[in-house]
N, C-alpha and C. Protein backbone atom coordinates (compact mmCIF):
# COMPACT_ATOMS: atom_id res chain seq x y z
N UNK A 1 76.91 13.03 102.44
CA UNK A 1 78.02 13.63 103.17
C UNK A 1 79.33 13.00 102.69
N UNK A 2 80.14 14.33 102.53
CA UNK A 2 81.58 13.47 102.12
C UNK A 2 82.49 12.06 103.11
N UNK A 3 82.97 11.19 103.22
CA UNK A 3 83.59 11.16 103.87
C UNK A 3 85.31 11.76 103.51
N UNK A 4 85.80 11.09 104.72
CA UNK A 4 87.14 11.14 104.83
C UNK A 4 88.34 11.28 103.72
N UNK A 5 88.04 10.39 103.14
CA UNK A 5 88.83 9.41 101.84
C UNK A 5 88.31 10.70 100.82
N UNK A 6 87.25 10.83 100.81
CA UNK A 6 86.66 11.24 98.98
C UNK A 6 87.21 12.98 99.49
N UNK A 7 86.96 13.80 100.94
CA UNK A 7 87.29 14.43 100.70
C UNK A 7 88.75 14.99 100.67
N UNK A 8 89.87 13.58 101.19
CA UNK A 8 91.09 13.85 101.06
C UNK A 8 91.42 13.95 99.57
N UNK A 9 90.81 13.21 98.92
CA UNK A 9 91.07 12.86 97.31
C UNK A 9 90.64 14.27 96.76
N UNK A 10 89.81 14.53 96.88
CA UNK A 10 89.10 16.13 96.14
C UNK A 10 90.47 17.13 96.40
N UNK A 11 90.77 17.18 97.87
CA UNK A 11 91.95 18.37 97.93
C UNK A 11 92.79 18.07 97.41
N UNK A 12 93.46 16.55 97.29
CA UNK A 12 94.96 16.36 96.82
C UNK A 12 94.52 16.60 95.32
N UNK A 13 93.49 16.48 94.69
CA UNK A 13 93.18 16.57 93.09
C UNK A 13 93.20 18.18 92.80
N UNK A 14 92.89 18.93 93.59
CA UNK A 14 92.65 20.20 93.49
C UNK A 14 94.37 20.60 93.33
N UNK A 15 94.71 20.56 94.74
CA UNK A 15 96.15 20.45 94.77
C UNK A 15 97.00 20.34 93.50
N UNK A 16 96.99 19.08 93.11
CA UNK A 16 97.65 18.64 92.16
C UNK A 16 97.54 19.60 90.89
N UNK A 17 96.00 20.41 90.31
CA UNK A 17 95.69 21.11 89.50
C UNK A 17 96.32 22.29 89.36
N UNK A 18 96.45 23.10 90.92
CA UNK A 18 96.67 24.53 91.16
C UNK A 18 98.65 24.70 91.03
N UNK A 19 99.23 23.68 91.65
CA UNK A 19 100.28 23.55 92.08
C UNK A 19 101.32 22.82 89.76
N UNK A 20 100.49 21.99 89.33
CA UNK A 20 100.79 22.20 88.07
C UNK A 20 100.38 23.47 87.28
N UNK A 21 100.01 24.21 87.42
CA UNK A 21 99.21 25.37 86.81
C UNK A 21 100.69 26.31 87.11
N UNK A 22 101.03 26.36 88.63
CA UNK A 22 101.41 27.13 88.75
C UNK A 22 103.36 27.07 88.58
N UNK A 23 103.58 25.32 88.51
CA UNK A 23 105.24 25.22 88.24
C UNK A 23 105.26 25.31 86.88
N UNK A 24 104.13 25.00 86.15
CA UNK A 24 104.66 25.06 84.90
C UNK A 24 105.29 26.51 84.04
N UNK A 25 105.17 27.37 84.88
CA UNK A 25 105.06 28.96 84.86
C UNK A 25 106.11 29.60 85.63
N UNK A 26 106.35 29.15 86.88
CA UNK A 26 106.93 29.44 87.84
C UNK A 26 108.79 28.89 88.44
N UNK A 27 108.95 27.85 88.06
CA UNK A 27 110.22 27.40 88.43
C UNK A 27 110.88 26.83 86.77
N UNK A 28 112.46 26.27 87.49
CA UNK A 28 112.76 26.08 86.35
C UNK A 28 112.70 24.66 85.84
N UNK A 29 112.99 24.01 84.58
CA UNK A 29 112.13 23.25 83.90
C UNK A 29 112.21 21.52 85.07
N UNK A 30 113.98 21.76 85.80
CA UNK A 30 114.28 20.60 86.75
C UNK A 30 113.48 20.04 87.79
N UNK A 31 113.41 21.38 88.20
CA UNK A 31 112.41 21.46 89.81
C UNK A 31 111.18 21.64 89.55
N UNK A 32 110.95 21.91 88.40
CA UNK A 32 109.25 21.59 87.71
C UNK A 32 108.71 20.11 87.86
N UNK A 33 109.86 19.50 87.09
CA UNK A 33 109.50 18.17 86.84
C UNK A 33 109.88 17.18 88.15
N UNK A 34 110.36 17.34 89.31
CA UNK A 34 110.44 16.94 90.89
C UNK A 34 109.26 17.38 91.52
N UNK A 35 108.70 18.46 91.61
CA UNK A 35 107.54 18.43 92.23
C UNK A 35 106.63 17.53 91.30
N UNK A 36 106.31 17.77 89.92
CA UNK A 36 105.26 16.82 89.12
C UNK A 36 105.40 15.37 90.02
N UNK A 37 107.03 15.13 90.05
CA UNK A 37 107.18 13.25 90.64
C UNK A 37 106.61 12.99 91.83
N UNK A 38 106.91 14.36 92.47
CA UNK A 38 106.10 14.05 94.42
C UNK A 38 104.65 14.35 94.05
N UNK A 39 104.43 15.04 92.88
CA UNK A 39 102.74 15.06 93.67
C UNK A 39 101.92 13.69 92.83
N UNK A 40 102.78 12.62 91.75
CA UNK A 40 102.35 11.79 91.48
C UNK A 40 102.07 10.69 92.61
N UNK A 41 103.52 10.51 93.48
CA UNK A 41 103.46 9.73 93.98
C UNK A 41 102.56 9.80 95.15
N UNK A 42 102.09 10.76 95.73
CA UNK A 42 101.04 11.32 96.43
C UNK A 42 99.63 10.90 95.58
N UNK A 43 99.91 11.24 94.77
CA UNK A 43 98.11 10.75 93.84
C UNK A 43 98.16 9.12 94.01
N UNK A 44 99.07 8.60 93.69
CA UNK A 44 99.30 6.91 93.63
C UNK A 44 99.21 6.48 94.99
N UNK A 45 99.60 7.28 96.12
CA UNK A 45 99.69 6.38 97.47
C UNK A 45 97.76 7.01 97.90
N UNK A 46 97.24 8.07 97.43
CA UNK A 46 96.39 8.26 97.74
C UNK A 46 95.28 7.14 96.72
N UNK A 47 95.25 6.62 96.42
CA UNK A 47 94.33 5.84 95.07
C UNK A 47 94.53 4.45 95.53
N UNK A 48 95.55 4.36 95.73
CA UNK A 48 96.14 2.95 96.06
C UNK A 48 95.78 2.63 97.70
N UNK A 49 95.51 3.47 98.65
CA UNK A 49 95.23 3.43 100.03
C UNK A 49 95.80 2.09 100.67
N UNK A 50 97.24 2.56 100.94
CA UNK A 50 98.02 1.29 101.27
C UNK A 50 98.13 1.45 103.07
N UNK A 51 98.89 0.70 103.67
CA UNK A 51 98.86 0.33 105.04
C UNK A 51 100.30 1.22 104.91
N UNK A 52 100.72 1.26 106.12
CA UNK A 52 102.47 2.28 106.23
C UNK A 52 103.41 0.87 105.83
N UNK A 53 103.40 0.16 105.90
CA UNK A 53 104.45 -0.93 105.56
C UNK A 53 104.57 -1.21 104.36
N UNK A 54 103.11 -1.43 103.51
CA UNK A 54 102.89 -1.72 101.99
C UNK A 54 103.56 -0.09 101.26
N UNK A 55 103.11 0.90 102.11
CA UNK A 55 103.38 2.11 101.32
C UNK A 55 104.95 2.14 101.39
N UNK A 56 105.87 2.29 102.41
CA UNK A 56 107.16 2.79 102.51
C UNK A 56 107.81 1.04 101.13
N UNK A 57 107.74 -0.11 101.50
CA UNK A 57 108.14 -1.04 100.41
C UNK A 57 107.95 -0.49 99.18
N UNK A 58 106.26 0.09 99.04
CA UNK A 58 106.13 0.34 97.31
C UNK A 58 107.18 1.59 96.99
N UNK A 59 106.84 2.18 97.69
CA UNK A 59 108.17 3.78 97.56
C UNK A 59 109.09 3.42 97.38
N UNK A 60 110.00 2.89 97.93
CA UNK A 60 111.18 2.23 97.55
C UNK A 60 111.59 1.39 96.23
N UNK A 61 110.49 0.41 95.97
CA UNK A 61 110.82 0.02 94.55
C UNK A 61 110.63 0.99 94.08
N UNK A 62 109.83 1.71 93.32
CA UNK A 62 109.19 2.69 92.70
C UNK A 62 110.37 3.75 93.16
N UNK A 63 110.68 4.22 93.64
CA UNK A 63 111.90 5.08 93.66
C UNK A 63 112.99 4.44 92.92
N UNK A 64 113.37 3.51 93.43
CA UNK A 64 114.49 2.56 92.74
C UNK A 64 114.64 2.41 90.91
N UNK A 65 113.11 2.15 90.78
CA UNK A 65 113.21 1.74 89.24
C UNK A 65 112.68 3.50 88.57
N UNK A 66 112.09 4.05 89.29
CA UNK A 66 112.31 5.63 88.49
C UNK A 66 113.61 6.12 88.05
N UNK A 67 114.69 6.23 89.26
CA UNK A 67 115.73 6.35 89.59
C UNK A 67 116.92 5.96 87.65
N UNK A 68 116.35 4.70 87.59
CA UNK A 68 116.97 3.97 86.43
C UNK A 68 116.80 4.08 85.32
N UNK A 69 115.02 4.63 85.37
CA UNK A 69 114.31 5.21 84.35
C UNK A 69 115.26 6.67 83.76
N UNK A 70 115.11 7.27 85.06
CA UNK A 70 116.03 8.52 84.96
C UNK A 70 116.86 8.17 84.56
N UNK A 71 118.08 7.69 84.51
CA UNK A 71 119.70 7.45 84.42
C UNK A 71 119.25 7.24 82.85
N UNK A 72 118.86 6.06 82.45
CA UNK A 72 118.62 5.69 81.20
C UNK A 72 117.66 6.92 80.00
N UNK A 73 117.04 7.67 80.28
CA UNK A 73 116.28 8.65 80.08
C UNK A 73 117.75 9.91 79.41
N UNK A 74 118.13 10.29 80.37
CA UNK A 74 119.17 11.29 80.42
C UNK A 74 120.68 10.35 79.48
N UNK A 75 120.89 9.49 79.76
CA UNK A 75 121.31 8.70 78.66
C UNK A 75 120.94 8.79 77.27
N UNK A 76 119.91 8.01 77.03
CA UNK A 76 119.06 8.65 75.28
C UNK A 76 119.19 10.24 74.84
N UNK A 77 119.20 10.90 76.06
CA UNK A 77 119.10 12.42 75.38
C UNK A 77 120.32 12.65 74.99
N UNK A 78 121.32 12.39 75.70
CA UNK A 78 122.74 12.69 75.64
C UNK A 78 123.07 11.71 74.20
N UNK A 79 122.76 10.83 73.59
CA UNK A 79 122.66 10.32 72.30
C UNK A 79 122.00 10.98 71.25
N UNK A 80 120.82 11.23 71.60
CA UNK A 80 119.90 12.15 70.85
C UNK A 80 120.72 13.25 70.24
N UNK A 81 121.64 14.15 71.18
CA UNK A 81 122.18 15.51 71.22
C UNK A 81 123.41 14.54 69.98
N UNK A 82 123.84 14.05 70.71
CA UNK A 82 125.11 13.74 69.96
C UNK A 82 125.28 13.37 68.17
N UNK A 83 124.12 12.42 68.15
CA UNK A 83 123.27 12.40 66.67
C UNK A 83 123.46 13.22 66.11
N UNK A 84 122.38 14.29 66.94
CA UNK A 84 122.43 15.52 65.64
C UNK A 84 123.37 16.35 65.77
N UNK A 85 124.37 16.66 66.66
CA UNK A 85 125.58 17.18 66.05
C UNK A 85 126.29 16.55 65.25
N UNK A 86 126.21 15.38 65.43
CA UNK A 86 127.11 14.22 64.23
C UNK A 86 126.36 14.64 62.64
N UNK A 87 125.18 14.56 62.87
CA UNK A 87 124.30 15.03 61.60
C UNK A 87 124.62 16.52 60.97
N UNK A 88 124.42 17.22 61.84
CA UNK A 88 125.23 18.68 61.60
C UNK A 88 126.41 18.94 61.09
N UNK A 89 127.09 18.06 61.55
CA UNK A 89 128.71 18.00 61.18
C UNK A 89 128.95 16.92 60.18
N UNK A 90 128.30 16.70 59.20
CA UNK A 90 127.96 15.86 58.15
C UNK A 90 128.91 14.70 58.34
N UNK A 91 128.74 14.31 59.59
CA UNK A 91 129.62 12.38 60.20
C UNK A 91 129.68 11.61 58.89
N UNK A 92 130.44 10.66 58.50
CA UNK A 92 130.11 9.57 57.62
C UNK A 92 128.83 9.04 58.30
N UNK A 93 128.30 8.20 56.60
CA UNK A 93 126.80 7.46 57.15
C UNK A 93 127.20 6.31 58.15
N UNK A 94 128.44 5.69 58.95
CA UNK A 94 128.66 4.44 59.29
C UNK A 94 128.39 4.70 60.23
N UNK A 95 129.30 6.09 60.82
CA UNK A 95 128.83 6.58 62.35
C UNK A 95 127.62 6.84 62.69
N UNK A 96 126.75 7.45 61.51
CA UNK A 96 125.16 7.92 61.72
C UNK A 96 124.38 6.29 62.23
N UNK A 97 124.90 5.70 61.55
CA UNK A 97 124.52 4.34 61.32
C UNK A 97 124.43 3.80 62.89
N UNK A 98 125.84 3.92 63.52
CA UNK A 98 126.31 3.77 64.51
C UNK A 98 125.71 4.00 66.06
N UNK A 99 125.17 5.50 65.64
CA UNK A 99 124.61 6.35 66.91
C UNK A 99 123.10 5.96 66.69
N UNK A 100 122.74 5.81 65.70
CA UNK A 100 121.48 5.37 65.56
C UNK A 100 120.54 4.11 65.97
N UNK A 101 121.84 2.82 65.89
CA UNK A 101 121.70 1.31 66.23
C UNK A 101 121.79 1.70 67.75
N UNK A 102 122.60 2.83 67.98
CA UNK A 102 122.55 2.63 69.91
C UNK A 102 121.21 3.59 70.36
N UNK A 103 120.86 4.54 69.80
CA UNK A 103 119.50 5.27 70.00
C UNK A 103 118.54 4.14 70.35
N UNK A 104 118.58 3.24 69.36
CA UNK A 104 117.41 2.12 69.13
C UNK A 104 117.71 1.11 70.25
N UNK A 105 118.62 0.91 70.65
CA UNK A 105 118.83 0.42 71.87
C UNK A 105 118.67 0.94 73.48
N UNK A 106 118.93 2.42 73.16
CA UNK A 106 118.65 2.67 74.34
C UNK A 106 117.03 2.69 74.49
N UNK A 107 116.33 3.33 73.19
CA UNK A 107 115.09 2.92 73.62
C UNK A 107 114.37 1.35 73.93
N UNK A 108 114.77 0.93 73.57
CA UNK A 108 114.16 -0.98 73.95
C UNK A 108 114.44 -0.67 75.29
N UNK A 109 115.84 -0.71 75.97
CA UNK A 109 116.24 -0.52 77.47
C UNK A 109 115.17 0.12 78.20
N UNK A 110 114.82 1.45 77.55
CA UNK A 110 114.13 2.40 78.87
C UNK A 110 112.74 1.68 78.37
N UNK A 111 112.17 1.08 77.74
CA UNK A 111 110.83 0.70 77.84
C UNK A 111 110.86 -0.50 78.32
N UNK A 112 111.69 -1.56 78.26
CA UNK A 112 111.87 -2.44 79.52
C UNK A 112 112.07 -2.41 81.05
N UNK A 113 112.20 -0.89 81.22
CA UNK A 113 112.55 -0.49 82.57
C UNK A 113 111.05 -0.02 82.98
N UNK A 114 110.16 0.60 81.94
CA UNK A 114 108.84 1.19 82.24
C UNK A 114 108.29 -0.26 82.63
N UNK A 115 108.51 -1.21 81.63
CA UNK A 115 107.46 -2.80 82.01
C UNK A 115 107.86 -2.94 82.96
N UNK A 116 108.98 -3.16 83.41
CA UNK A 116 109.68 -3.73 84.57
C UNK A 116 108.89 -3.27 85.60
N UNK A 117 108.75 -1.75 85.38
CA UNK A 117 108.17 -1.32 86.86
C UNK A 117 106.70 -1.68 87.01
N UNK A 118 106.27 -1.58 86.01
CA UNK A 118 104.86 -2.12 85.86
C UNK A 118 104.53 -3.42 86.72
N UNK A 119 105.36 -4.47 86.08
CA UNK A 119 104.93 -5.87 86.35
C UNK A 119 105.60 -5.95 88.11
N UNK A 120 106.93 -5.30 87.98
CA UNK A 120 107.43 -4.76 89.68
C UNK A 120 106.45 -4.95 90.68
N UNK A 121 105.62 -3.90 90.41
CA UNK A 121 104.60 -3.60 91.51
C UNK A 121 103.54 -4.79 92.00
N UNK A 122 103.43 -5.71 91.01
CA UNK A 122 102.25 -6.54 91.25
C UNK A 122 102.41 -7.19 92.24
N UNK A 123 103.90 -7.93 92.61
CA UNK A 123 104.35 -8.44 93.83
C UNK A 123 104.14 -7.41 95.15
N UNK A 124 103.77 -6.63 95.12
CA UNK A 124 103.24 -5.81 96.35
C UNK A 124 101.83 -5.51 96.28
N UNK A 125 101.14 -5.69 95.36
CA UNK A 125 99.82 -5.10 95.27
C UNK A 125 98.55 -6.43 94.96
N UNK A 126 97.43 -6.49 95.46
CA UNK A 126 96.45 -7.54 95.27
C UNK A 126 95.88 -6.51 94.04
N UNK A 127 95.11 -7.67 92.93
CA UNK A 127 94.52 -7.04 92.14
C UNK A 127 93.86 -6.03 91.72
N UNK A 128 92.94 -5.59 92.56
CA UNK A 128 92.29 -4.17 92.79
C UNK A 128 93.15 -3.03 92.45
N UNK A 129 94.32 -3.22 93.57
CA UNK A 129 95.15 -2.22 93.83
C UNK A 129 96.04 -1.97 92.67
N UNK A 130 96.41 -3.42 91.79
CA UNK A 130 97.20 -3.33 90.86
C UNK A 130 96.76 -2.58 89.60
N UNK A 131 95.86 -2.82 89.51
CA UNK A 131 94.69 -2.53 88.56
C UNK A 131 94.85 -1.05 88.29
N UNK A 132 94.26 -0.25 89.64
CA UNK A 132 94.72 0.77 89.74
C UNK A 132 95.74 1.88 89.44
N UNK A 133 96.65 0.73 90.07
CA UNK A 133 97.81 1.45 89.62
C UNK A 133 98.87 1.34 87.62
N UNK A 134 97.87 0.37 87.39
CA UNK A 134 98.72 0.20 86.04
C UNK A 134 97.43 1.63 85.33
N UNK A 135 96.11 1.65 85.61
CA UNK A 135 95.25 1.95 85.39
C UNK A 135 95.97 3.60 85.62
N UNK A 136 96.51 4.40 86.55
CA UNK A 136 97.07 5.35 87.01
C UNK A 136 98.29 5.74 86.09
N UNK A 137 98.93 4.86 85.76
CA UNK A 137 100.49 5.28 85.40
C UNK A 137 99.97 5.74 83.72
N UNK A 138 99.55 5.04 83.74
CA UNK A 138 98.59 5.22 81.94
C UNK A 138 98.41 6.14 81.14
N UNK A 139 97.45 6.56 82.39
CA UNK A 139 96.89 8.01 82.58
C UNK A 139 97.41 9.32 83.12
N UNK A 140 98.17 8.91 84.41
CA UNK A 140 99.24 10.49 84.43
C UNK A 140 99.08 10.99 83.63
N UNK A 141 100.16 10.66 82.40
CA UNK A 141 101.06 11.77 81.45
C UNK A 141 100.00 12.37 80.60
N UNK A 142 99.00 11.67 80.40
CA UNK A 142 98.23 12.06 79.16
C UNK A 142 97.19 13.29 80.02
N UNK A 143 96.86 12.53 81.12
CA UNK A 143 96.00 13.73 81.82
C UNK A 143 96.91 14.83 82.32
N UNK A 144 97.93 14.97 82.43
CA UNK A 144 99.39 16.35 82.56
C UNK A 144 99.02 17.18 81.74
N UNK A 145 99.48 16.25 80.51
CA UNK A 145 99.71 16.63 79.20
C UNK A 145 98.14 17.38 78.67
N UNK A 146 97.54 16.84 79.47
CA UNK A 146 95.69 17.88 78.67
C UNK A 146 95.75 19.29 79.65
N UNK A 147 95.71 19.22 81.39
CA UNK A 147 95.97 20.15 81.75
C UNK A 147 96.75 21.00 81.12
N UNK A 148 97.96 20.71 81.09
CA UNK A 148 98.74 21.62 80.33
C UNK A 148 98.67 22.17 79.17
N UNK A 149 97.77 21.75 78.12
CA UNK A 149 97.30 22.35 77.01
C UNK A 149 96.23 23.41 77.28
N UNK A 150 95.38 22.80 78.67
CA UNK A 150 94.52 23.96 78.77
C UNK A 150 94.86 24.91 79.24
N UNK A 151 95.67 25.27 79.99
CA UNK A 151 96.33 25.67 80.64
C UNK A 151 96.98 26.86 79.21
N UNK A 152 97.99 26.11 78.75
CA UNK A 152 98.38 26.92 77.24
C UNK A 152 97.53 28.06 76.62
N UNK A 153 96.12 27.22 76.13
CA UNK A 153 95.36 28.05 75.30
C UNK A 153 94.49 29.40 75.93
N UNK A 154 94.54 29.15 76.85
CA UNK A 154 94.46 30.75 78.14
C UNK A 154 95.45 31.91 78.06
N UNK A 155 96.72 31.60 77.71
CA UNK A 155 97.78 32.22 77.66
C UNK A 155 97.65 32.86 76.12
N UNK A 156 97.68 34.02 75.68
CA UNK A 156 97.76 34.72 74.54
C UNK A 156 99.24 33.98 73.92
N UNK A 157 99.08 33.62 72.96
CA UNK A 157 99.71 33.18 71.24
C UNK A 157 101.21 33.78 71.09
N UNK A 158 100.81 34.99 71.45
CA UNK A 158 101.98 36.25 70.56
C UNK A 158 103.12 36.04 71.75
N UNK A 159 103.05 35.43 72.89
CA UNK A 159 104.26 35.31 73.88
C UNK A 159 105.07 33.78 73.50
N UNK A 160 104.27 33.09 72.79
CA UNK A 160 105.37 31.80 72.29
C UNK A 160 105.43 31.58 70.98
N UNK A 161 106.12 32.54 70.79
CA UNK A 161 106.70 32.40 69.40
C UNK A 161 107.80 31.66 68.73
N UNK A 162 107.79 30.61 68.14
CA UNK A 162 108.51 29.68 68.17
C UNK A 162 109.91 30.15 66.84
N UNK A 163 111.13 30.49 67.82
CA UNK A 163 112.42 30.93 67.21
C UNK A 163 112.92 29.74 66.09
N UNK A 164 113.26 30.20 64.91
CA UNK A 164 113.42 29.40 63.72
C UNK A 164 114.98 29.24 64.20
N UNK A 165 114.62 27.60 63.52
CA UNK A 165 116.59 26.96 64.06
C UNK A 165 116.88 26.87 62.61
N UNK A 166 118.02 27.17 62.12
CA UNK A 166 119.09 27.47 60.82
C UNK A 166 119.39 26.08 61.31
N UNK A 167 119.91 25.10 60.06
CA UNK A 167 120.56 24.36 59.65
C UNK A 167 120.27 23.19 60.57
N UNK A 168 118.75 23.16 60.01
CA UNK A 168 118.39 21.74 61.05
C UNK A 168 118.30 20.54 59.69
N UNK A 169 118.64 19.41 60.30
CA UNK A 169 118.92 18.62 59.09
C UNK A 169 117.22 18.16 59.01
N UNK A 170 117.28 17.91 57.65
CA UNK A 170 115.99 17.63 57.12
C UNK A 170 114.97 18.99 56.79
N UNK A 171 115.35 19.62 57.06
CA UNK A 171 114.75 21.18 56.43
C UNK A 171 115.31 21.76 55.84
C-alpha cells in the first residue's frame, strides 16, 4: 500500500511531467521558465521533507542566491549580445579582446554563485538531506533537458525549421 509521502511524490512527479509538456508549448519563453522555478522548488521541498521553519529559511536563501544567479545570468547575456555585435561590426581586436576578458569573468562569477549556493545550503541541511539536495540540483536540468527532447521528437520535423542567419561571424 502506498503511503502518504510516496503517493504525494508520484502526483507532484506526474505534475511536474504534464505541466512541462505543456509550458513548453503553451506560454511565453519568461513565464515558461517561472513556473519550471516553482515546480523545482516544490520537487526540492518535496525530497528534502523539511519541518515549516527549516523549509521557509531554506526558501529564502535559495531565493536570495537564485535571485543573483539571475541578475548575473542576464548580465553575461547582455555581454554575449554585445560581443557579437562588436564582432559584426568588425570592433578592433583590443575591444574584442576586451568584451571577451569580461565574458570570462562574468562566467567565473555566475559559477561561484552556483557553488555558493550549493555549499549555502549545507548550513541548513544534515547530511542525508544535503546529499539530496546537491544530488537534485545535478539532476534537474539534465532530466528537463531529456523530457524535453522527448517531448521534441513526437512533434513532426517540418514545423522547426531552423531560419539561416546571414553574416554570422565564423561562417
Amino acid at each position: 500500500m502506498l503511503t502518504f509521502h510516496k503517493t504525494k511524490r508520484i502526483i507532484i512527479t506526474f505534475s511536474l511531467f504534464i505541466l512541462l509538456t505543456n509550458f513548453c508549448f503553451s506560454q511565453p519563453a519568461r513565464r515558461h521558465w517561472e513556473r519550471i522555478e516553482q515546480i523545482k522548488k516544490l520537487k526540492i521541498l518535496d525530497i528534502l521533507e523539511l519541518d515549516e521553519e527549516t523549509s521557509a529559511k531554506f526558501l529564502s536563501k535559495y531565493n536570495e542566491i537564485e535571485r543573483k544567479i539571475k541578475e548575473k545570468s542576464e548580465d553575461l547575456d547582455k555581454t554575449v549580445e554585445k560581443l557579437n555585435n562588436r564582432i559584426t561590426e568588425n570592433a578592433p581586436n583590443q575591444e574584442l579582446s576586451k568584451l571577451s576578458e569580461q565574458l570570462i569573468s562574468q562566467h567565473k562569477e555566475l559559477q561561484k554563485l552556483h557553488l555558493d549556493k550549493l555549499t549555502d545550503m549545507k548550513s541548513l541541511l544534515d547530511d542525508r538531506r544535503y546529499a539530496a539536495y546537491i544530488a537534485f540540483e545535478s539532476n534537474f536540468h539534465k532530466e528537463l533537458q531529456k523530457r524535453f527532447i522527448e517531448t521534441m521528437k513526437k512533434i513532426p520535423h517540418e514545423n522547426f525549421k531552423p531560419k539561416r542567419q546571414e553574416n554570422r561571424p565564423g561562417r
